[in-house]
N, C-alpha and C. Protein backbone atom coordinates (compact mmCIF):
# COMPACT_ATOMS: atom_id res chain seq x y z
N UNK A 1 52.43 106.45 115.59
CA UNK A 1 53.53 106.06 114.73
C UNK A 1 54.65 105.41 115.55
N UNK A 2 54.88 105.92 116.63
CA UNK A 2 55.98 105.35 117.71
C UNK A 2 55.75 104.28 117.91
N UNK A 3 54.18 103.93 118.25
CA UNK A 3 53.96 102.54 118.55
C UNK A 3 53.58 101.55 117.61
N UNK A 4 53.61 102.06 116.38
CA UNK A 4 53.86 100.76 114.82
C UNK A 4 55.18 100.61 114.89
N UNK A 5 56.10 101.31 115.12
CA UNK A 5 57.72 100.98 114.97
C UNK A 5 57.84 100.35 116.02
N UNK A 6 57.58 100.26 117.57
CA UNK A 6 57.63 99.43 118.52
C UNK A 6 57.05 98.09 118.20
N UNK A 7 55.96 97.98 118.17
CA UNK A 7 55.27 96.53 117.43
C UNK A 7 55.97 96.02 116.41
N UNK A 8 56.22 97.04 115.60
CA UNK A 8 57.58 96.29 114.14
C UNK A 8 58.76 95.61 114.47
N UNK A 9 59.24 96.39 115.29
CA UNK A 9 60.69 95.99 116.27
C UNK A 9 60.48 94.52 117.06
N UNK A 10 59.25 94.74 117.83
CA UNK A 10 59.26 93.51 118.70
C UNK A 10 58.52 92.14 117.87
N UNK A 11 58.06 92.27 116.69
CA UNK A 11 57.80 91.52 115.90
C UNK A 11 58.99 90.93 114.69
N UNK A 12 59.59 91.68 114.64
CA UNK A 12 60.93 91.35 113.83
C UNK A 12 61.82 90.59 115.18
N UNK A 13 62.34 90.93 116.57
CA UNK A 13 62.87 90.19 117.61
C UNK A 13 62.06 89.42 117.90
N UNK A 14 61.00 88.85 117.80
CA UNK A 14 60.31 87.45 117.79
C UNK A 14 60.61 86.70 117.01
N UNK A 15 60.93 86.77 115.60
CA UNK A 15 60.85 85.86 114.63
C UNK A 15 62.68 85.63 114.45
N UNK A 16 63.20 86.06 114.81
CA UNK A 16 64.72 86.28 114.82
C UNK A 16 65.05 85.33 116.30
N UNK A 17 64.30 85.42 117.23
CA UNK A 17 64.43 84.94 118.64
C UNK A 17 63.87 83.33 118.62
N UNK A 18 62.61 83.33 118.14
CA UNK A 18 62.63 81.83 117.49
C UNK A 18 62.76 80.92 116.64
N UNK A 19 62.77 81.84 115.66
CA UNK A 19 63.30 80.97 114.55
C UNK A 19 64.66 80.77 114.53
N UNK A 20 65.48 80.88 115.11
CA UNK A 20 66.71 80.27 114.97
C UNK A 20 66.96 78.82 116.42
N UNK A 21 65.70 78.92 117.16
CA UNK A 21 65.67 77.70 117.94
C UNK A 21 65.14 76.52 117.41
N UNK A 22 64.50 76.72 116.09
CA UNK A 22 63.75 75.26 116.21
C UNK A 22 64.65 74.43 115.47
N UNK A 23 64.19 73.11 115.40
CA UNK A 23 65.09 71.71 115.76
C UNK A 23 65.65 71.99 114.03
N UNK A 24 66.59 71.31 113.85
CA UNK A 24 67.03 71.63 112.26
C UNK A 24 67.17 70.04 111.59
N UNK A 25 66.06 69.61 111.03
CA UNK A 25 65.60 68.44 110.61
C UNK A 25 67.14 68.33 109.76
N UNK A 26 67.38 69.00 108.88
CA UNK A 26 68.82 68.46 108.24
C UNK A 26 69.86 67.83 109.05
N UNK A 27 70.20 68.08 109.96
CA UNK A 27 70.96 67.49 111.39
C UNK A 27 70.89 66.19 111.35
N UNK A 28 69.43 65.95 111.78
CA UNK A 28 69.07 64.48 112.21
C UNK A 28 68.85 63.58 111.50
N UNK A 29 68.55 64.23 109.66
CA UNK A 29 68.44 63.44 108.42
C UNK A 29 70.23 62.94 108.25
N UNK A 30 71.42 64.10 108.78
CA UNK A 30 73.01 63.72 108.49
C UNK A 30 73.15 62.82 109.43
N UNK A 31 72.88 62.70 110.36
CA UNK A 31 72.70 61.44 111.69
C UNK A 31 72.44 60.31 111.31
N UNK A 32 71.25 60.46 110.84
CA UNK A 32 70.16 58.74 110.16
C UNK A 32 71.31 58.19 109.29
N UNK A 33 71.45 59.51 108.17
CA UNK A 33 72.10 58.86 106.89
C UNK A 33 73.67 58.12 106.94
N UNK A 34 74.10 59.06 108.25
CA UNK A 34 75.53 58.41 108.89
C UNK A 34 75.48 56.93 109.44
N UNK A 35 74.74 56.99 110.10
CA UNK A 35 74.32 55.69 110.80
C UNK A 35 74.22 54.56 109.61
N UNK A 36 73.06 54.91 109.21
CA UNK A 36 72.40 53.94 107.96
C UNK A 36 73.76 53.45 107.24
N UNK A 37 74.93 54.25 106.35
CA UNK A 37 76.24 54.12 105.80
C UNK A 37 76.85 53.41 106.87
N UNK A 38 76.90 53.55 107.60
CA UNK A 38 77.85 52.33 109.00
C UNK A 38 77.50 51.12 108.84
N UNK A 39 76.23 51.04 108.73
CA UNK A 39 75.69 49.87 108.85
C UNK A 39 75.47 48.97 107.59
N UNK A 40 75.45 50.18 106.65
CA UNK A 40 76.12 49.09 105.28
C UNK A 40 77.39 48.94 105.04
N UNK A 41 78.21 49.63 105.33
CA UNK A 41 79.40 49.29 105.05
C UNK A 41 80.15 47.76 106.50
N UNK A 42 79.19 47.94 107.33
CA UNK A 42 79.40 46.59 108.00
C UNK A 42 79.29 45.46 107.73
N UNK A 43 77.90 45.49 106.70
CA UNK A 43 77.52 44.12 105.98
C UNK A 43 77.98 44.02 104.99
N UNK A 44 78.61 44.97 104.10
CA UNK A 44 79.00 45.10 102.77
C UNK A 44 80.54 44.91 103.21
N UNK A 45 81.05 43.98 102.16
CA UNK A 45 82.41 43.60 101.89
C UNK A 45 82.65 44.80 100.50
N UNK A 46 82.43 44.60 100.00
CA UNK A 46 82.18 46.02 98.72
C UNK A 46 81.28 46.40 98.05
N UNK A 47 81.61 47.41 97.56
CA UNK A 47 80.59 48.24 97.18
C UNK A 47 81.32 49.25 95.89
N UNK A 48 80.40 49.12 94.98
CA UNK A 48 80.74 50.28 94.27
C UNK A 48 79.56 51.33 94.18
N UNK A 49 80.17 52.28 93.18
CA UNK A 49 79.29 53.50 93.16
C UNK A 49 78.25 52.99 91.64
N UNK A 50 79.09 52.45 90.91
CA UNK A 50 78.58 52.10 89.33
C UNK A 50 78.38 50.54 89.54
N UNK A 51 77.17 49.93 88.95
CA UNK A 51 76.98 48.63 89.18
C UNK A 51 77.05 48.10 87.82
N UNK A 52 78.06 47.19 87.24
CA UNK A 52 78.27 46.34 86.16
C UNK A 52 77.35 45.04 86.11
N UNK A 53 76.92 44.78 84.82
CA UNK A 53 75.54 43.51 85.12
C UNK A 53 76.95 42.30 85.38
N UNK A 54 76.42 41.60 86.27
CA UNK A 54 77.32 40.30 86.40
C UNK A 54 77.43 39.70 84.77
N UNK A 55 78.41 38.53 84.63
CA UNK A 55 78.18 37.80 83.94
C UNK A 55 78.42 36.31 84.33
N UNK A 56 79.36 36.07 85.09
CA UNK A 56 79.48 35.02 85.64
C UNK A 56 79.52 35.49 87.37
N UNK A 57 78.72 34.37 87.85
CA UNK A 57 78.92 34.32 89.75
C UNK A 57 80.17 33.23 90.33
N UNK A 58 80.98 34.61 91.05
CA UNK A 58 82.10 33.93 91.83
C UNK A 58 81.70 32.39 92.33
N UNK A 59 82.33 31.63 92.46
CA UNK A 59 82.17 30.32 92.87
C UNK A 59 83.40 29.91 94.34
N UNK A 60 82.84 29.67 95.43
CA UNK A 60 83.84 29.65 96.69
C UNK A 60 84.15 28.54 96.87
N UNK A 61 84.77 27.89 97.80
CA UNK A 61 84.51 26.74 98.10
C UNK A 61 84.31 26.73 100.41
N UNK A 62 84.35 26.02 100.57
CA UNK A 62 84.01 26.10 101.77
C UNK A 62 85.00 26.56 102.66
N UNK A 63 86.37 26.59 102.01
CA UNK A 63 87.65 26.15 102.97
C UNK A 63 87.79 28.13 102.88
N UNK A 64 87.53 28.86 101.58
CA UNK A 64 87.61 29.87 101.47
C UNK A 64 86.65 30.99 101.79
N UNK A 65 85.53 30.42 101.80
CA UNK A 65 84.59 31.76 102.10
C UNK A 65 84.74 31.71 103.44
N UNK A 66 84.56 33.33 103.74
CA UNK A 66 84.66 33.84 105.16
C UNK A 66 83.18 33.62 105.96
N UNK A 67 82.79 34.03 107.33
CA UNK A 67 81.58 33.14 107.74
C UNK A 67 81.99 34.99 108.96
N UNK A 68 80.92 35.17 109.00
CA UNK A 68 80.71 36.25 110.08
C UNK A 68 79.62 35.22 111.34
N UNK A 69 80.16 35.50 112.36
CA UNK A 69 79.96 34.51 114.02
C UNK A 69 78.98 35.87 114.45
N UNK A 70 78.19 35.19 114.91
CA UNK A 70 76.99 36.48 115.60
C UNK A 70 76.08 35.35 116.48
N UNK A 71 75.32 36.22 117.70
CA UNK A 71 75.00 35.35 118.40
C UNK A 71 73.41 35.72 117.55
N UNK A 72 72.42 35.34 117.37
CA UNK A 72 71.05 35.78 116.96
C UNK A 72 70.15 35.04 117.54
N UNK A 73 68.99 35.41 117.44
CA UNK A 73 67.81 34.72 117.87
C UNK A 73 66.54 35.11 116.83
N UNK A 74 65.82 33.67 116.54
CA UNK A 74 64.77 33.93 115.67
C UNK A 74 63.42 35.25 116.16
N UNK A 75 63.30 35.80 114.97
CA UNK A 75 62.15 37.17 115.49
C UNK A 75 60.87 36.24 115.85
N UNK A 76 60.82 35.17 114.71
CA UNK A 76 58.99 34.40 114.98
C UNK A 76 59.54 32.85 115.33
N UNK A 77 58.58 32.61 116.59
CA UNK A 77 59.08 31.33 117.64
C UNK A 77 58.83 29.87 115.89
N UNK A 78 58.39 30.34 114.94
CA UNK A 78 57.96 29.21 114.41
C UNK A 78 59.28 28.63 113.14
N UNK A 79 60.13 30.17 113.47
CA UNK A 79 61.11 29.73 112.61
C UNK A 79 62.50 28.77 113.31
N UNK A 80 62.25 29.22 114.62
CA UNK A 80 63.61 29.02 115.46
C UNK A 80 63.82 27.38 115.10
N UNK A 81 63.16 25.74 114.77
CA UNK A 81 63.23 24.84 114.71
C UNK A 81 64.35 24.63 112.94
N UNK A 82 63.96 25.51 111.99
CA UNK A 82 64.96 25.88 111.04
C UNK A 82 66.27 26.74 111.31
N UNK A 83 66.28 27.40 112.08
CA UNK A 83 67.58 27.84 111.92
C UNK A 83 68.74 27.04 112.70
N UNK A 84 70.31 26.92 111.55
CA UNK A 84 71.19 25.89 112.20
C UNK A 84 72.48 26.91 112.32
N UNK A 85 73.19 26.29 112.01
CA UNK A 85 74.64 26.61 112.40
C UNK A 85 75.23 27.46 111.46
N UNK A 86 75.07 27.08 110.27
CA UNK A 86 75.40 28.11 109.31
C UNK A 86 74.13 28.66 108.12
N UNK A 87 74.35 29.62 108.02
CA UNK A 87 73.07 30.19 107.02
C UNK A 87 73.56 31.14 106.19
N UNK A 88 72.77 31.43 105.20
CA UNK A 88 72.92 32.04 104.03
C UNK A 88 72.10 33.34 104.23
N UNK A 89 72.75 34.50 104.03
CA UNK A 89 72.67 35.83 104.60
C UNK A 89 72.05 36.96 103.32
N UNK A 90 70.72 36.66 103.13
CA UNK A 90 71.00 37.88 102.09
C UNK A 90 71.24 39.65 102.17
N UNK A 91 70.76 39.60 103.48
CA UNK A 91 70.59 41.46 103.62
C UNK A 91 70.98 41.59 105.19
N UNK A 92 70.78 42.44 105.97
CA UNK A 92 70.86 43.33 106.88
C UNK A 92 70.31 44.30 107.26
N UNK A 93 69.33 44.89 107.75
CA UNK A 93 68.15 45.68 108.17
C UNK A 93 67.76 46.12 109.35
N UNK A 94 68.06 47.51 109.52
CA UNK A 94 68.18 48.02 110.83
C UNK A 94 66.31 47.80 111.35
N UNK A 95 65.70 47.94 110.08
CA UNK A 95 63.69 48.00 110.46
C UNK A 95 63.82 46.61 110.29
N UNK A 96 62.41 46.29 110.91
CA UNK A 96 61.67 44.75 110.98
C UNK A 96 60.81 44.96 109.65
N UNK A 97 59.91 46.13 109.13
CA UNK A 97 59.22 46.37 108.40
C UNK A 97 59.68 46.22 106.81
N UNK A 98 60.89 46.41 106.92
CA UNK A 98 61.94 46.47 105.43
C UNK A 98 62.10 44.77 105.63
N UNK A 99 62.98 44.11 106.52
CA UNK A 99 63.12 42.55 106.46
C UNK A 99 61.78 41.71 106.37
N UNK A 100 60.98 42.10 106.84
CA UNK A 100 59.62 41.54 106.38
C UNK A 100 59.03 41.71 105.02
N UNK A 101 59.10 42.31 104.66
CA UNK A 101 58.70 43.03 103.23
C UNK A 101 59.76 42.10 102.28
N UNK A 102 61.25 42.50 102.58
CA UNK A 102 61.94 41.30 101.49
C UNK A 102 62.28 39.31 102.20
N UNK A 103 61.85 38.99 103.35
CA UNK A 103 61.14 37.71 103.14
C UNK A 103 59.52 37.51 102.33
N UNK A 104 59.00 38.26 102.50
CA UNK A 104 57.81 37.68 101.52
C UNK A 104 58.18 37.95 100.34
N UNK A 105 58.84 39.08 99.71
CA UNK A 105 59.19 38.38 98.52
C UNK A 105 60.06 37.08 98.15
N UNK A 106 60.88 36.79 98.82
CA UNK A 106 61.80 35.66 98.73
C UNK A 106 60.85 34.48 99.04
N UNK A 107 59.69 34.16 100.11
CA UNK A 107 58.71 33.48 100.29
C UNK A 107 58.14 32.92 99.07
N UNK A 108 57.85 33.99 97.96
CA UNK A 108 56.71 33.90 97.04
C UNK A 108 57.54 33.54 96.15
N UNK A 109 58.94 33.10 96.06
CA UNK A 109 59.53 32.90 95.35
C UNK A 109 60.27 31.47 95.00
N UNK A 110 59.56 30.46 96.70
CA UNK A 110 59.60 29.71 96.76
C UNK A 110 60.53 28.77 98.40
N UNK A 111 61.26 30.20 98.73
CA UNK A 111 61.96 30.43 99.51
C UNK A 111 61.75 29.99 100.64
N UNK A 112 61.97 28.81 102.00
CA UNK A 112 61.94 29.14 103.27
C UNK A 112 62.44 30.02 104.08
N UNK A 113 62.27 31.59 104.23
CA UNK A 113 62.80 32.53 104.53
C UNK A 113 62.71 32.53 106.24
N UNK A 114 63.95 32.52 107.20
CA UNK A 114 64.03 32.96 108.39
C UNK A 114 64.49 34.15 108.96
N UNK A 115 63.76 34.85 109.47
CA UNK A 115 64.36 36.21 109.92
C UNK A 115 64.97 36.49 111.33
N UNK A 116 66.38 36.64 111.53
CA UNK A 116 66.48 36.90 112.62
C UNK A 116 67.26 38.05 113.38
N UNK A 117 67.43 38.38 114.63
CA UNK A 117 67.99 39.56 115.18
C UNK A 117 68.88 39.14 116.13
N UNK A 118 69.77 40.19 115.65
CA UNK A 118 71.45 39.96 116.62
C UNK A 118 71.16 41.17 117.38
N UNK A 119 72.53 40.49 118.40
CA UNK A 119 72.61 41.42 119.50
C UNK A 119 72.43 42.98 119.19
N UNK A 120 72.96 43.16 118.41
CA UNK A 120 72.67 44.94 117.77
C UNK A 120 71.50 45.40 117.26
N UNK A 121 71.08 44.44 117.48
CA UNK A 121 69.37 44.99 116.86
C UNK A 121 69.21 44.90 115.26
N UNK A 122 70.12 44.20 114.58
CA UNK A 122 70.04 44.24 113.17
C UNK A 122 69.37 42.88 112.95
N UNK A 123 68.26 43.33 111.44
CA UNK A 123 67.65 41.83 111.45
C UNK A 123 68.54 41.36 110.30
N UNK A 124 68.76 39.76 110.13
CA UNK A 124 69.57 39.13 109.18
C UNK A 124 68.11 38.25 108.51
N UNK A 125 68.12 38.45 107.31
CA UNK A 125 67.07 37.45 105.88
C UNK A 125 68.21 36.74 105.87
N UNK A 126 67.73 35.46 106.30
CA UNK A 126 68.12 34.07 105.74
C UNK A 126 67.39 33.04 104.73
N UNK A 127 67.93 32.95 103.68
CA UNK A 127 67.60 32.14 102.50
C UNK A 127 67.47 30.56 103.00
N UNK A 128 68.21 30.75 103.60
CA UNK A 128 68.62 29.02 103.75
C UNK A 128 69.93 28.23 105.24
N UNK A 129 69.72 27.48 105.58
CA UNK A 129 70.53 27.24 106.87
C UNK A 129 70.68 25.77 107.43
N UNK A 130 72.02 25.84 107.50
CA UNK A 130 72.49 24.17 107.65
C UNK A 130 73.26 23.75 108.77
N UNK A 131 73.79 22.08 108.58
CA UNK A 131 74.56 21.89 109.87
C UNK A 131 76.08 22.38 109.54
N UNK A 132 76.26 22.46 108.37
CA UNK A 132 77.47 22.65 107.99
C UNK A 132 78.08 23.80 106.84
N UNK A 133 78.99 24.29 107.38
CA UNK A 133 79.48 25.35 106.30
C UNK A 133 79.91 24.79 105.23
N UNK A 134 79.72 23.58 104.80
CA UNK A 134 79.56 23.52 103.23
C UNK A 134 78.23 23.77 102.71
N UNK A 135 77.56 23.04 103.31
CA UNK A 135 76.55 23.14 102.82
C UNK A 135 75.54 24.54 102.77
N UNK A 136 76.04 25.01 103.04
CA UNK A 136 75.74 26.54 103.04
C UNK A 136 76.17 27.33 102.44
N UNK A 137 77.53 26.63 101.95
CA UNK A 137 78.21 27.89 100.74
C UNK A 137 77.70 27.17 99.67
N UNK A 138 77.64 25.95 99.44
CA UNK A 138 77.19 25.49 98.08
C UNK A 138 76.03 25.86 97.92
N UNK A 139 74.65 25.97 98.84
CA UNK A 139 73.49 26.61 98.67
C UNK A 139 73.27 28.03 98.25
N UNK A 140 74.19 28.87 98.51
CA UNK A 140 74.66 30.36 98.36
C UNK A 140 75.37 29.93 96.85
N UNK A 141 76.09 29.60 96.69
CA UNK A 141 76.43 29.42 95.11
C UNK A 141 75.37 28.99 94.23
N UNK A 142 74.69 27.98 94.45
CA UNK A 142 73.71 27.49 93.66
C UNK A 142 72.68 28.42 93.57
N UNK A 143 72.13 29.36 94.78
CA UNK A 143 70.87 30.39 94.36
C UNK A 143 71.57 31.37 93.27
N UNK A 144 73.14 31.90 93.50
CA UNK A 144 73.35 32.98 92.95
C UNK A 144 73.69 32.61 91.06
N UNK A 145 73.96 31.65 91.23
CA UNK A 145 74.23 30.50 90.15
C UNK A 145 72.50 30.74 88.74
N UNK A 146 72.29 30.04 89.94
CA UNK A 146 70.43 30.35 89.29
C UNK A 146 70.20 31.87 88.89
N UNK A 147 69.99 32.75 90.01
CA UNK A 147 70.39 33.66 89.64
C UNK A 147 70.70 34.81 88.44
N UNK A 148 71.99 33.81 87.78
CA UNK A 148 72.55 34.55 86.81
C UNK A 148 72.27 34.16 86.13
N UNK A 149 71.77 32.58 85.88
CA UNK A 149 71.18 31.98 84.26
C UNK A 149 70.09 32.89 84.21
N UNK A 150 69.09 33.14 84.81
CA UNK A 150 67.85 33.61 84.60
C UNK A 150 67.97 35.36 84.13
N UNK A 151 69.10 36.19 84.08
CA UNK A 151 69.30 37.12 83.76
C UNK A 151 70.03 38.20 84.55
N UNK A 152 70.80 38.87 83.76
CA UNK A 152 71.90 39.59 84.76
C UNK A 152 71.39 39.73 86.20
N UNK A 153 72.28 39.78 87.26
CA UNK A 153 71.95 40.24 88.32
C UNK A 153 71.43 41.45 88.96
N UNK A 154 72.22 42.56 87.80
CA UNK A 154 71.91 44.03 88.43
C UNK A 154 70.02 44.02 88.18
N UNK A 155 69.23 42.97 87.22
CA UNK A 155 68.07 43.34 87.18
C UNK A 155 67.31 42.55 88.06
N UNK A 156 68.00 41.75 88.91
CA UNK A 156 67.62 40.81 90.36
C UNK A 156 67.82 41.66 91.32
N UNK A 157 68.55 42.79 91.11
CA UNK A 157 68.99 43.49 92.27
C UNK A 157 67.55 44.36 92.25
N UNK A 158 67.41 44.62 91.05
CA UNK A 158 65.96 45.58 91.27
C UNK A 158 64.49 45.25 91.81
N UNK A 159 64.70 43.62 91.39
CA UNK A 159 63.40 43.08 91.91
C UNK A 159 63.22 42.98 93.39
N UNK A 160 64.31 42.64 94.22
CA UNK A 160 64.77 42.82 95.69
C UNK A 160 65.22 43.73 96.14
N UNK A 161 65.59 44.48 95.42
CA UNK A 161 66.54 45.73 96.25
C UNK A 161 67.24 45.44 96.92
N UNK A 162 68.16 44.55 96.61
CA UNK A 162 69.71 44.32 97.67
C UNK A 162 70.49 44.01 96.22
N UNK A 163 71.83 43.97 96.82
CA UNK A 163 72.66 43.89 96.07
C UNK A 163 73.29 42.23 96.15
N UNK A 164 73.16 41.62 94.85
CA UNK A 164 73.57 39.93 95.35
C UNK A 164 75.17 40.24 95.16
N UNK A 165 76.03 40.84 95.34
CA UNK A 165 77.04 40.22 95.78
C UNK A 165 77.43 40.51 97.31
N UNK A 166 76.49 40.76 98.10
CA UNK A 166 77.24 40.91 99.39
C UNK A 166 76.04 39.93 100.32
N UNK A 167 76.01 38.50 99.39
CA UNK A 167 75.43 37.49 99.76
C UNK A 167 76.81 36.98 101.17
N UNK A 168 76.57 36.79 102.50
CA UNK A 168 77.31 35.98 103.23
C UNK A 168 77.11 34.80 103.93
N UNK A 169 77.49 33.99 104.79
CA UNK A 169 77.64 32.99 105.30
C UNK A 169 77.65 33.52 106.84
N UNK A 170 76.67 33.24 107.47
CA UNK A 170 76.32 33.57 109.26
C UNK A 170 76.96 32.31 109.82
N UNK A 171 78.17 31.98 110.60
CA UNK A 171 77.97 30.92 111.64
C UNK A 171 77.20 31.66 113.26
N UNK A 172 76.38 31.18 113.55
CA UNK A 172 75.91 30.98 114.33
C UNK A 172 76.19 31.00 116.02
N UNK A 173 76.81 31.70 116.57
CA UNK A 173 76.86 31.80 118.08
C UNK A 173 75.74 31.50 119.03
N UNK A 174 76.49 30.51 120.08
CA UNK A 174 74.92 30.40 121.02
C UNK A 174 75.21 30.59 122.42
């Protein structure tokens, strides 16, 4: 009997002794999810919590839209001859596997899609890319334009999973 209560004892201080060492996956899921929120709120100019269907798309003009400067380099050597000075930004993507996944849809959609990666390791989907920041905001108006004739946005947002208003304008660092 002494030695079932000894075995009980040292079996209860085993499970008490390791189980409070192992790794605590919730931790590293508040880590990811911290991170991940940084990194949208970097690309995101706003954001809400409740999404209203568009009805009309803002219209910029060149002198006004803002242009985020990043130095990048194309991921596939076959795109680098398309990409220019200014481009049309749809997303931001810490994986290659997620930016690949939404260029082929944009591909099949008719799209010359270029994917590329900045210094931070983030990949940028580019729709479209020119010599000039007009011509790049008017191309960004005209997709989002299209866009909205074809039916609210929040149900474009579903087919892509991004949100079209935090469409931007890349100038280009080299």
């Amino acid at each position: 009997m002494n030695k079932k209560l000894i075995g009980i004892g040292l079996a209860i201080a085993f499970v008490v002794a390791f189980g409070s060492c192992k790794p605590k996956q919730s931790a590293y899921k508040s880590v990811y999810e911290a991170a991940k929120e940084k990194e949208m709120d970097e690309t995101t100019t706003t954001s809400t919590a409740v999404s209203k269907p568009a009805t009309t798309t803002p219209s910029y003009t060149s002198s006004t839209e803002s242009v985020r400067k990043e130095k990048v380099t194309p991921v596939y050597e076959s795109d680098a001859a398309n990409l220019k000075a200014y481009s049309v930004v749809v997303a931001s993507m810490a994986m290659k596997p997620g930016a690949e996944s939404l260029k082929e849809r944009f591909t099949n959609d008719g799209y010359n899609v270029i994917l590329v990666k900045n210094e931070q390791g983030y990949y940028r989907v580019i729709i479209a890319s020119y010599d000039s920041k007009d011509q790049a905001v008017a191309k960004k108006n005209e997709v989002l334009s299209r866009y909205n004739e074809l039916g609210d946005l929040t149900t474009l947002k579903a087919k892509y999973g991004i949100p079209f208003n935090d469409w931007w304008i890349l100038q280009r660092e080299y």
